[in-house]
N, C-alpha and C. Protein backbone atom coordinates (compact mmCIF):
# COMPACT_ATOMS: atom_id res chain seq x y z
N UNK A 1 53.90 125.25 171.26
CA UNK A 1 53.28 125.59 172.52
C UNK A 1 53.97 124.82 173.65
N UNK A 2 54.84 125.69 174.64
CA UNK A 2 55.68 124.94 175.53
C UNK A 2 54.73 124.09 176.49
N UNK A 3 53.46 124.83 176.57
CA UNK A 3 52.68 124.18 177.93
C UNK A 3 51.02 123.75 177.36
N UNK A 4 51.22 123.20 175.64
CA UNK A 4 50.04 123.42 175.18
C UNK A 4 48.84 124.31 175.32
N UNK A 5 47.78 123.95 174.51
CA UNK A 5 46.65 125.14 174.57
C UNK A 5 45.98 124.94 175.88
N UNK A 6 45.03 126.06 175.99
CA UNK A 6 44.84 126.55 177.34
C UNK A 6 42.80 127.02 176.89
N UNK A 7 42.28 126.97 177.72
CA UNK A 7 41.25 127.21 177.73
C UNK A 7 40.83 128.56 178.05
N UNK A 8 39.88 129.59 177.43
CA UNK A 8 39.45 131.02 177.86
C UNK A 8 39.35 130.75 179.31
N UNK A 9 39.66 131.89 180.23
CA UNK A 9 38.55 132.21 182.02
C UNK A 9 37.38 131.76 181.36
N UNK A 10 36.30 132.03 180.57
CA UNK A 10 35.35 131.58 180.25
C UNK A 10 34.60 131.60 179.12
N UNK A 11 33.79 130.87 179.11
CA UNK A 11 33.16 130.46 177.59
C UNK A 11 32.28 132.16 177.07
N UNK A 12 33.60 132.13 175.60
CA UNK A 12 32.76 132.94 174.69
C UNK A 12 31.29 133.26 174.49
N UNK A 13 30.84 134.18 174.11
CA UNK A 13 29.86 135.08 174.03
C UNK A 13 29.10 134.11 172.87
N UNK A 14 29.90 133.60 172.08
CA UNK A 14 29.04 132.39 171.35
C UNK A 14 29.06 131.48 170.84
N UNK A 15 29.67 130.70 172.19
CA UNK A 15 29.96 129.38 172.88
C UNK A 15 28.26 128.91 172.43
N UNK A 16 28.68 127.42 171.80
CA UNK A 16 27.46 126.61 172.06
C UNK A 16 27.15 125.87 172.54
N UNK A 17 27.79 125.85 173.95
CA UNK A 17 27.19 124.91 174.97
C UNK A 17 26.72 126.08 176.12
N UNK A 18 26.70 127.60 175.97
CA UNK A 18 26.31 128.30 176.86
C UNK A 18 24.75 128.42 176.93
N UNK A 19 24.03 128.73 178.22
CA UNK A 19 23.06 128.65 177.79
C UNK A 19 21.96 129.86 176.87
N UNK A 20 23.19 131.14 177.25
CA UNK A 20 22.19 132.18 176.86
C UNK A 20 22.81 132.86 175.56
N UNK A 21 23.56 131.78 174.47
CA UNK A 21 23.64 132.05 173.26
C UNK A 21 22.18 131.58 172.55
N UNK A 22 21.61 132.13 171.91
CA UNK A 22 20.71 132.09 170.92
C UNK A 22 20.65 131.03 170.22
N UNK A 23 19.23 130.48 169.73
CA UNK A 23 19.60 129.40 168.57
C UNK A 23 19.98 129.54 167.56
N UNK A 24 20.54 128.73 166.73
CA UNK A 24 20.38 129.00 165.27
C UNK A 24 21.26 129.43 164.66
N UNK A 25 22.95 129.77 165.76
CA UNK A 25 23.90 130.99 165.46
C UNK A 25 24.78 129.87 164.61
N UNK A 26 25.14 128.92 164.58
CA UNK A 26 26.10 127.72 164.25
C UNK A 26 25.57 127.07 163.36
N UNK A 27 26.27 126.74 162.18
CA UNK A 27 25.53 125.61 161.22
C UNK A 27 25.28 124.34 161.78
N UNK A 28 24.23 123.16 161.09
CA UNK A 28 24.12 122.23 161.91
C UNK A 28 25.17 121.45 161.83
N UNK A 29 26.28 121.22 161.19
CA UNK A 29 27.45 120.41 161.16
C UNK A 29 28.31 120.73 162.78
N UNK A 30 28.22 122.00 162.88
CA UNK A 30 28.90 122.35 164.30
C UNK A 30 28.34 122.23 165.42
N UNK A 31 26.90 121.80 165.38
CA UNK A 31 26.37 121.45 166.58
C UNK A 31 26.08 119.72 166.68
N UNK A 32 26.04 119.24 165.45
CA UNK A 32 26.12 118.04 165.17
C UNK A 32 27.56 116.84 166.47
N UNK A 33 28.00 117.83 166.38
CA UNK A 33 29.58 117.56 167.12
C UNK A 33 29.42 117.13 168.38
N UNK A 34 28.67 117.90 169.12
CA UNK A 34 28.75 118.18 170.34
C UNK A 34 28.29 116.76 170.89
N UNK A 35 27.16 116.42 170.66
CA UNK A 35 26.48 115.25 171.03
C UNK A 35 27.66 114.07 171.24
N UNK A 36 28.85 114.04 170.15
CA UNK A 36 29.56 112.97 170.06
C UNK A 36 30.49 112.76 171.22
N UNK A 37 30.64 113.90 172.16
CA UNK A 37 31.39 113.77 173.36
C UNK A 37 30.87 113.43 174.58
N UNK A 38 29.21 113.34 174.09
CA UNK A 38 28.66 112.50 175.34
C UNK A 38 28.51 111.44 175.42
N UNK A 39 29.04 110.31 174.69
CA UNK A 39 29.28 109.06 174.52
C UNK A 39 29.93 108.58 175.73
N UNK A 40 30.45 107.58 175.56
CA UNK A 40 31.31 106.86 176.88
C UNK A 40 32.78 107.25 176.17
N UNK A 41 33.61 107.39 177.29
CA UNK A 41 34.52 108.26 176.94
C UNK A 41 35.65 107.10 175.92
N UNK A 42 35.62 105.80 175.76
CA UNK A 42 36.68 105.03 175.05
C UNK A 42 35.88 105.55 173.88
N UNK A 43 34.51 106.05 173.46
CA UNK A 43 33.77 105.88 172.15
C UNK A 43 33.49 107.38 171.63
N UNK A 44 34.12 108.36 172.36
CA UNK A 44 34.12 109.42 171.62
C UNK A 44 35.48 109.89 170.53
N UNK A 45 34.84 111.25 170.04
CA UNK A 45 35.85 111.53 169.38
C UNK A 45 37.69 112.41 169.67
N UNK A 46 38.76 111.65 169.22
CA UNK A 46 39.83 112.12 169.92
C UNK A 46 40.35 113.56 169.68
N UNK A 47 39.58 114.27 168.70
CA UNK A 47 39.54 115.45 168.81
C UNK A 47 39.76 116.68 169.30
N UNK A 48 40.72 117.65 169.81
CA UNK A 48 40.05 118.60 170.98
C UNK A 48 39.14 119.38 170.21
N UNK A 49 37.97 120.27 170.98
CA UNK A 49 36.96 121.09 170.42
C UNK A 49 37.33 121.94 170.75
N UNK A 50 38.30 123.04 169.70
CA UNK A 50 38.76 124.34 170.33
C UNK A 50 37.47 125.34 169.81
N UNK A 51 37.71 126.68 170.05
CA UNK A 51 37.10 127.39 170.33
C UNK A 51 37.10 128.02 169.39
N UNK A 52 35.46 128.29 168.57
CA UNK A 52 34.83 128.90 167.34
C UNK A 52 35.62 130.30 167.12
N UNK A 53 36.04 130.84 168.40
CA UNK A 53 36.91 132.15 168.13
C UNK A 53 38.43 131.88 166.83
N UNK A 54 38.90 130.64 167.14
CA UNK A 54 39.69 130.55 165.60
C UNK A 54 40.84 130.97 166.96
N UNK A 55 41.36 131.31 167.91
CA UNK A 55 42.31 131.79 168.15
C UNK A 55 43.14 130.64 169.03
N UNK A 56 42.84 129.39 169.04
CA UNK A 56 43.95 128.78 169.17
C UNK A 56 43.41 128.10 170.68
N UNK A 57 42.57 128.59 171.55
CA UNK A 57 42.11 128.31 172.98
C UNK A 57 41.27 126.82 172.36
N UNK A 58 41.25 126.32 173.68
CA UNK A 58 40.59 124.54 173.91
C UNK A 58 39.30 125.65 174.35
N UNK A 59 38.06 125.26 173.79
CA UNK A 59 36.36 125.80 174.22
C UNK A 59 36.03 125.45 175.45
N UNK A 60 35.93 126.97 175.89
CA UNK A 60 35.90 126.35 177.44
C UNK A 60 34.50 125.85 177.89
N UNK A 61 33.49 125.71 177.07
CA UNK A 61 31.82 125.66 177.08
C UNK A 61 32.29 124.12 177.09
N UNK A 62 32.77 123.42 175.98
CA UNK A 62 33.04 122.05 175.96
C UNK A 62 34.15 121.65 177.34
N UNK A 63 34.88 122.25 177.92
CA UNK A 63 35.61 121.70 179.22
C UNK A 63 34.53 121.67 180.78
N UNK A 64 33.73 122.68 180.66
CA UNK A 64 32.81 123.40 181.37
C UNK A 64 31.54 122.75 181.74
N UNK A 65 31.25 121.79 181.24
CA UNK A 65 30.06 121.33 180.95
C UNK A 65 30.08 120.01 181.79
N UNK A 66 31.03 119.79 182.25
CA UNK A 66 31.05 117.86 183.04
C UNK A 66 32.63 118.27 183.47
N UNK A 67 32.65 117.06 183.78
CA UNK A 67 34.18 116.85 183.93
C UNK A 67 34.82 116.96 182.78
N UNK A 68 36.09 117.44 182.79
CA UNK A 68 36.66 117.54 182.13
C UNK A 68 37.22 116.20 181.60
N UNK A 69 37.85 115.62 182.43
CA UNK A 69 39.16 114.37 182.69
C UNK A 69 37.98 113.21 182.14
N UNK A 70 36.58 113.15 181.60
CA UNK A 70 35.76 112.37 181.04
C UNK A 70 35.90 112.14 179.96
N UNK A 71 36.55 113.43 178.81
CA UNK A 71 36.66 113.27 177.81
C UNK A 71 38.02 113.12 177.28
N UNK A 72 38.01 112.03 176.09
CA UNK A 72 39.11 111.32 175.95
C UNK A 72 40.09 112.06 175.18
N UNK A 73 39.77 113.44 174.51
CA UNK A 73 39.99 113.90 173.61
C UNK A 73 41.08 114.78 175.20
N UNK A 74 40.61 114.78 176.31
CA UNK A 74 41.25 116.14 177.25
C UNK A 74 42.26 114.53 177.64
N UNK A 75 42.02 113.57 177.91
CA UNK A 75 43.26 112.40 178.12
C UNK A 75 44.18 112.71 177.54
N UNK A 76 44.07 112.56 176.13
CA UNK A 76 44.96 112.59 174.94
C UNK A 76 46.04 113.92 174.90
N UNK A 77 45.08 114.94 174.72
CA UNK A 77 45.88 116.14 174.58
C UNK A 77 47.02 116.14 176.06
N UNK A 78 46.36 116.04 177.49
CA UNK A 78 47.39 115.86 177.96
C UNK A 78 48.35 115.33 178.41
N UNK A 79 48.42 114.03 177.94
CA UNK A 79 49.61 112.95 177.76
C UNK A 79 50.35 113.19 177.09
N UNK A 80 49.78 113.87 175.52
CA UNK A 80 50.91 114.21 174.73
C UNK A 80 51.09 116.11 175.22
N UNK A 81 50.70 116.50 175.97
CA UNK A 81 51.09 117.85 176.18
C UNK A 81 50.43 119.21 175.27
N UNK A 82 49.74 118.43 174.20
CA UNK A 82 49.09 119.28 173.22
C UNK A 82 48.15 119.88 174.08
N UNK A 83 47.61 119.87 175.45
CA UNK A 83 47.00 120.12 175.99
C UNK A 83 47.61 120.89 177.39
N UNK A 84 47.27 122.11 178.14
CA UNK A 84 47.65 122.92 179.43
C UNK A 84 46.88 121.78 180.18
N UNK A 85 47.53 121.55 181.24
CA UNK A 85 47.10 120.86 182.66
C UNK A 85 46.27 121.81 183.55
N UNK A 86 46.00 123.05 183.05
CA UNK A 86 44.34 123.36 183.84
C UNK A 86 43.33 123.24 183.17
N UNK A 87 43.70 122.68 181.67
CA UNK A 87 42.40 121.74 181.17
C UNK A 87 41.31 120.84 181.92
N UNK A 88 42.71 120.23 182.63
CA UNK A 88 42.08 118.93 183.53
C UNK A 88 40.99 119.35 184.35
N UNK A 89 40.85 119.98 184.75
CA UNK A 89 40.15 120.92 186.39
C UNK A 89 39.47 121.89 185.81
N UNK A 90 39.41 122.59 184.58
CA UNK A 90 38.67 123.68 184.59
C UNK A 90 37.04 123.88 185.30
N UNK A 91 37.00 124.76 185.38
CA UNK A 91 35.38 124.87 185.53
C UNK A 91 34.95 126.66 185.85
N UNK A 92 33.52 126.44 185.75
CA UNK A 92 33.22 128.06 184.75
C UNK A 92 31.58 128.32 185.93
N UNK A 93 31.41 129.58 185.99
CA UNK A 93 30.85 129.95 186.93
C UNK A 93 29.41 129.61 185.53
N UNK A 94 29.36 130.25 184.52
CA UNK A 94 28.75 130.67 183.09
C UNK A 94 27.74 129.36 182.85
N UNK A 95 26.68 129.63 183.18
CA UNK A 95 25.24 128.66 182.64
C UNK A 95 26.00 127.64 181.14
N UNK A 96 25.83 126.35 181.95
CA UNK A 96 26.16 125.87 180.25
C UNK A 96 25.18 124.54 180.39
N UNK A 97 24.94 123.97 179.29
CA UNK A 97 24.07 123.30 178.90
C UNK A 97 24.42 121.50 179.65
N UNK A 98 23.73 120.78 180.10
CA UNK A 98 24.45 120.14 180.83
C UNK A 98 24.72 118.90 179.97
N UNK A 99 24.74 118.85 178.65
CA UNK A 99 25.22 117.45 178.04
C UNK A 99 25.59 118.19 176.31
N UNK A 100 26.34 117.59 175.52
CA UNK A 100 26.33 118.57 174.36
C UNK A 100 25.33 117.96 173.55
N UNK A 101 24.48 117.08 173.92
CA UNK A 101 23.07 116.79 173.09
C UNK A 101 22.05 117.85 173.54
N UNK A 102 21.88 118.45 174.73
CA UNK A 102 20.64 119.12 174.73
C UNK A 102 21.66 120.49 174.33
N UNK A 103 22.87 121.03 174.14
CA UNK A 103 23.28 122.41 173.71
C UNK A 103 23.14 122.46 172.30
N UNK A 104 22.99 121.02 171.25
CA UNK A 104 23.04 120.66 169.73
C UNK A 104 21.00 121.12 169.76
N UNK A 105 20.73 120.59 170.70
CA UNK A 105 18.97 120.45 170.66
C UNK A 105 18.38 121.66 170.47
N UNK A 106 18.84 122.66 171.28
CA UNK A 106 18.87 124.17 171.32
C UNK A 106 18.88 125.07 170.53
N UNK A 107 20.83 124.82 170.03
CA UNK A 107 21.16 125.27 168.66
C UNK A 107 20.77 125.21 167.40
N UNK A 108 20.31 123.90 167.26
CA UNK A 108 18.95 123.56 165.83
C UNK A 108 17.70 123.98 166.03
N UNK A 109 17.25 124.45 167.11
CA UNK A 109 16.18 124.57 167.25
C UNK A 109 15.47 125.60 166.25
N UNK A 110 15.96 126.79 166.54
CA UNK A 110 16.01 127.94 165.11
C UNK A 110 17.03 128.03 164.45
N UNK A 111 17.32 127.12 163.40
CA UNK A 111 18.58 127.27 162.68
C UNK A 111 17.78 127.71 161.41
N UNK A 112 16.52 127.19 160.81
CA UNK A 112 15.72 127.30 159.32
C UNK A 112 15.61 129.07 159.71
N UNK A 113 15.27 129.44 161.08
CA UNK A 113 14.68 131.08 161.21
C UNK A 113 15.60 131.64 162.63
N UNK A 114 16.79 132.12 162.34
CA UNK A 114 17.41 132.70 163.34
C UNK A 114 16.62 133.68 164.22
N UNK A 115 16.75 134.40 165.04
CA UNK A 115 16.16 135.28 165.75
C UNK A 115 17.43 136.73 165.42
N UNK A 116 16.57 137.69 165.56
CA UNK A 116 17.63 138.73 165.27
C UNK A 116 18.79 139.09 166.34
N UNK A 117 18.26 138.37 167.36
CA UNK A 117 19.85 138.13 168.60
C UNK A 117 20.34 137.09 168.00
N UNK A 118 20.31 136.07 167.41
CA UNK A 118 20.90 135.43 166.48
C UNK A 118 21.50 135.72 165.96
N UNK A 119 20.86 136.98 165.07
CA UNK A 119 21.75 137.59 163.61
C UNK A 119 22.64 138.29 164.39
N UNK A 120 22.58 138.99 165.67
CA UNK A 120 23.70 139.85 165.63
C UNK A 120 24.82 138.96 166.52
N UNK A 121 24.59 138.16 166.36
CA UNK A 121 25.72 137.06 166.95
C UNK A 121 26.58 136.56 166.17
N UNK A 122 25.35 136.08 164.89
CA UNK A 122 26.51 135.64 163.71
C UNK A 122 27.14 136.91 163.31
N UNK A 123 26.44 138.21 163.70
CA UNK A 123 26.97 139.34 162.70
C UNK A 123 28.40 139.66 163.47
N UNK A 124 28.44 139.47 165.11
CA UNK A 124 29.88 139.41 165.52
C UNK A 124 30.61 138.56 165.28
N UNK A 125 30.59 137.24 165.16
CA UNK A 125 31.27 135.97 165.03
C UNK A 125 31.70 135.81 163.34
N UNK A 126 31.23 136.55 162.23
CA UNK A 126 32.05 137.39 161.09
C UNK A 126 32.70 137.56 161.11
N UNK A 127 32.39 138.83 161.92
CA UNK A 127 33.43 139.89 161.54
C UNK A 127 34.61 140.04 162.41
N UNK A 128 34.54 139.06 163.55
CA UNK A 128 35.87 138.60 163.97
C UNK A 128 36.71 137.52 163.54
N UNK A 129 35.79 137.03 162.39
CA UNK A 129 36.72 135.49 161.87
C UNK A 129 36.80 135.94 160.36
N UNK A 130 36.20 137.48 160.10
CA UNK A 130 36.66 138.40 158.64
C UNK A 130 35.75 137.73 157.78
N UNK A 131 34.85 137.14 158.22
CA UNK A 131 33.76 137.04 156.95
C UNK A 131 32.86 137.73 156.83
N UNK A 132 32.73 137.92 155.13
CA UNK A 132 31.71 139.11 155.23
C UNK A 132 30.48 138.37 154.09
């Protein structure tokens, strides 16, 4: 990647830091995550959180949500370039959750009993990542 990864125009349809994805669509290991980037930024994880789509984009729900340039994981990537420099600046018109502890709070909320906008969320997020 000459100019590293790059973030969607905006957070996926089932992005879990958006606010009007459903609960329950994400196992709790993947919402478990989120919380860890609201730490102080020397104490999070160096990670980038790309995007559940599998296609290679930095999640723009996780750039979207605060500053970007807070998280150490968006430092990293673009010092070493593994990261696009409109990482730094992004920002998203798209309701998102304002810390990734209350978008994890959300997401567990119905995870034991999805809602059937649930199901047909996971039922897209399948069958675009071919699981059946």
């Amino acid at each position: 990647m000459p100019n590293g990864a790059k973030p969607r125009p905006r957070p996926c349809a089932s992005c879990p830091y958006r606010c009007s994805v459903p609960s329950g669509v994400w196992d709790a290991s993947e919402y478990d995550k989120l919380p860890e980037y609201d730490k102080e930024t020397w104490d999070q994880p160096t990670a980038v959180f790309h995007c559940h789509q599998n296609d290679g984009s930095v999640c723009s729900g996780w750039l979207g949500y605060g500053d970007p340039t807070n998280l150490l994981a968006v430092r990293l990537g673009l010092s070493s370039g593994k990261l696009d420099p409109s990482c730094a600046d992004y920002e998203t018109e798209v309701p998102l959750f304002p810390s990734g502890h209350a978008a994890a709070e959300h997401g567990k909320r119905e995870i034991n009993g999805p809602s059937a906008e649930a199901w047909e969320v996971i039922r897209k997020v399948s069958h675009i990542k071919g699981i059946r």
